[in-house]
C-alpha atoms as a PDB file:
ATOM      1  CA  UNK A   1      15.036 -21.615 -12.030  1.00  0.00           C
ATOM      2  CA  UNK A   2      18.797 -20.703 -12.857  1.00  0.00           C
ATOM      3  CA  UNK A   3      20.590 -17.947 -10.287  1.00  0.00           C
ATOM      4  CA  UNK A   4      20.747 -15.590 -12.814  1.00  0.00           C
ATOM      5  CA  UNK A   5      17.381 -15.176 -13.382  1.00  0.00           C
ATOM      6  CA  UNK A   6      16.816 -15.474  -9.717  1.00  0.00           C
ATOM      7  CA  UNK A   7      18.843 -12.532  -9.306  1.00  0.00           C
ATOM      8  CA  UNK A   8      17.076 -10.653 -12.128  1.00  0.00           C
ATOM      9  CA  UNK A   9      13.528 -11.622 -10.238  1.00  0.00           C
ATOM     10  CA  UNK A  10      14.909 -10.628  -6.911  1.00  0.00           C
ATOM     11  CA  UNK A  11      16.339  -7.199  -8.076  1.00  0.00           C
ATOM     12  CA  UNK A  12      13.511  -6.365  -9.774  1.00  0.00           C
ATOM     13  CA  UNK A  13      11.157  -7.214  -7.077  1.00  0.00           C
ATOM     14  CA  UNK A  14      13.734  -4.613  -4.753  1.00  0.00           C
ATOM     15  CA  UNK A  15      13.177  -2.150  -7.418  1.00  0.00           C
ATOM     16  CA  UNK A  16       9.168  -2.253  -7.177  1.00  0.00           C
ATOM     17  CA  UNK A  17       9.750  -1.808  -3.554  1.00  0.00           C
ATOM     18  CA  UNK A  18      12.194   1.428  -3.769  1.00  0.00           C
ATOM     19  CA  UNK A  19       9.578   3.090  -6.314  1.00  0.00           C
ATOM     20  CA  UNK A  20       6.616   2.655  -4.137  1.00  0.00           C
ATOM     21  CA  UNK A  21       8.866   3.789  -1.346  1.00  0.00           C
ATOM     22  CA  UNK A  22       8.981   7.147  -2.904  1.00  0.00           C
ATOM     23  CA  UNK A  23       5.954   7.279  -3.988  1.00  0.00           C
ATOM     24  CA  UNK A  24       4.803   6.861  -0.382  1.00  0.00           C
ATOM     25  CA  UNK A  25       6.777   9.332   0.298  1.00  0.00           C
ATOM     26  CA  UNK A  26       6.231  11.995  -2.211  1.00  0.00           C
ATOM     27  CA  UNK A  27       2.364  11.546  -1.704  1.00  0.00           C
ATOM     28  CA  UNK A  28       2.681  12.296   2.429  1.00  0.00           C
ATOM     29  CA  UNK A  29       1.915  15.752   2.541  1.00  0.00           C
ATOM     30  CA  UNK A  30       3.216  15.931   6.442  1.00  0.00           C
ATOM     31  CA  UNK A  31       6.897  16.089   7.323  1.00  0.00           C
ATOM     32  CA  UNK A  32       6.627  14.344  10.924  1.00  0.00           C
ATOM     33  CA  UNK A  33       4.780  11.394   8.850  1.00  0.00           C
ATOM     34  CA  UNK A  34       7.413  10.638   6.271  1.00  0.00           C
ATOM     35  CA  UNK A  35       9.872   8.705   8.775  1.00  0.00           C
ATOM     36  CA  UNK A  36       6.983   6.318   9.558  1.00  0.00           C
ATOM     37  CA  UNK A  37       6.076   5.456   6.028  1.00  0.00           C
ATOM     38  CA  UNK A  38       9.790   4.786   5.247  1.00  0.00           C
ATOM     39  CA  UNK A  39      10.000   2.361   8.144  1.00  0.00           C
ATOM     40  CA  UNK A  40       6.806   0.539   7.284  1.00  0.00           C
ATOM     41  CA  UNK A  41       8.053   0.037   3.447  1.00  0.00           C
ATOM     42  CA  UNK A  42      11.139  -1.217   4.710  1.00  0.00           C
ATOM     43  CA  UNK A  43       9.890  -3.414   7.513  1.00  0.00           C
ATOM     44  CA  UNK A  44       7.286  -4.527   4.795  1.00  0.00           C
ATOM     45  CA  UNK A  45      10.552  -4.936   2.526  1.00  0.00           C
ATOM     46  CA  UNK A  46      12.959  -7.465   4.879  1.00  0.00           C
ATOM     47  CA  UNK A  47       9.751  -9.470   5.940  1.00  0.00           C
ATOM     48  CA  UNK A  48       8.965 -10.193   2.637  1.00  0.00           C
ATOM     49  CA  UNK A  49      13.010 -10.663   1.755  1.00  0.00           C
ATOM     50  CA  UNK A  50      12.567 -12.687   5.061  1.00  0.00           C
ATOM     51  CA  UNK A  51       9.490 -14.978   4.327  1.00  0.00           C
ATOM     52  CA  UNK A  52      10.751 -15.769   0.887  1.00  0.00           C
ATOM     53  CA  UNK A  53      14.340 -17.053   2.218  1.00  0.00           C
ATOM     54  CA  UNK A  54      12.702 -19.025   5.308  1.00  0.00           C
ATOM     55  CA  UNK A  55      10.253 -20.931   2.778  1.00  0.00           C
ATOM     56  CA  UNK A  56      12.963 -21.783   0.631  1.00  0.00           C
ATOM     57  CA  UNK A  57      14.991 -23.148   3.423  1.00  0.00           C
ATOM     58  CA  UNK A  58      12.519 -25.455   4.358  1.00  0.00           C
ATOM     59  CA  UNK A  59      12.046 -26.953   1.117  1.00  0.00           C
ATOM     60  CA  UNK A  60      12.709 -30.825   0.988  1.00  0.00           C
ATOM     61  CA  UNK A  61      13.093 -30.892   4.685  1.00  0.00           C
ATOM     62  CA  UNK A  62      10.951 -33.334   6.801  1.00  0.00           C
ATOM     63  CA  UNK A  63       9.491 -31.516   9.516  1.00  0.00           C
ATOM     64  CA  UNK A  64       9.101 -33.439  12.636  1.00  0.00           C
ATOM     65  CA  UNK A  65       6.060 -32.959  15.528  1.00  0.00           C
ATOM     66  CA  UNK A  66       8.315 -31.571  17.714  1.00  0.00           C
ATOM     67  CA  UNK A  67       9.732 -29.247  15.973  1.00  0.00           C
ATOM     68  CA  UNK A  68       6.081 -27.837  14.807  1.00  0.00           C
ATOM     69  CA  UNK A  69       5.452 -27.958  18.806  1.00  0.00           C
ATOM     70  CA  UNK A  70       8.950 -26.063  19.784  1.00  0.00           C
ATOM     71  CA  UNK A  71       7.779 -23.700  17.138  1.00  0.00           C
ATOM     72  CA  UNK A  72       4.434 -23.019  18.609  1.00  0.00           C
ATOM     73  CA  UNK A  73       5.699 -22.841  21.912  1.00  0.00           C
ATOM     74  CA  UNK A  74       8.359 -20.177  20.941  1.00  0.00           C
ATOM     75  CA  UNK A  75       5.870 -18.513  18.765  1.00  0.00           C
ATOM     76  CA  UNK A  76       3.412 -18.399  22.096  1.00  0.00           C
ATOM     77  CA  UNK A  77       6.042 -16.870  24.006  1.00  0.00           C
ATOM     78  CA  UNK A  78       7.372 -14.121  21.808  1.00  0.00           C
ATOM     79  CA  UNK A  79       3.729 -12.957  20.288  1.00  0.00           C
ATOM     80  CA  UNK A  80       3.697 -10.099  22.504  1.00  0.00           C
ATOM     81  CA  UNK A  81       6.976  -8.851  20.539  1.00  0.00           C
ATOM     82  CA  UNK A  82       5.014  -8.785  17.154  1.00  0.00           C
END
């Protein structure tokens, strides 16, 4: 895939996101529940951004055993956090 029609993909993918971000927030009928919808969208937003960048990273890249263990382990310790 060339950049620039990574960068069209990616934008409009953003786009998508900022629409149902308002529509989220247009159909909350509560004030005091508005905040909490535009923090889920956007944590929903940079995980996705997040997941997409971290696959690609990883692509063509031998993974050894102990890294998949040192990720477990970290992943063990830090699951409270989530």
């Amino acid at each position: 895939m060339s950049k620039a029609k990574a960068l069209a993909l990616n934008f409009a993918a953003a786009c998508c996101c900022y629409v149902g971000m308002f529509i989220g927030i247009a159909v909350s009928s509560d004030d005091a529940f508005r905040p909490w919808i535009t923090a889920f969208i956007a944590g929903v937003f940079v995980y996705i951004s997040f997941a997409n960048v971290v696959s690609t990273g990883f692509h063509g890249v031998e993974v050894s055993p102990k890294l998949v263990r040192n990720t477990y382990c970290i992943f063990l310790q830090n699951r409270d956090l989530l």
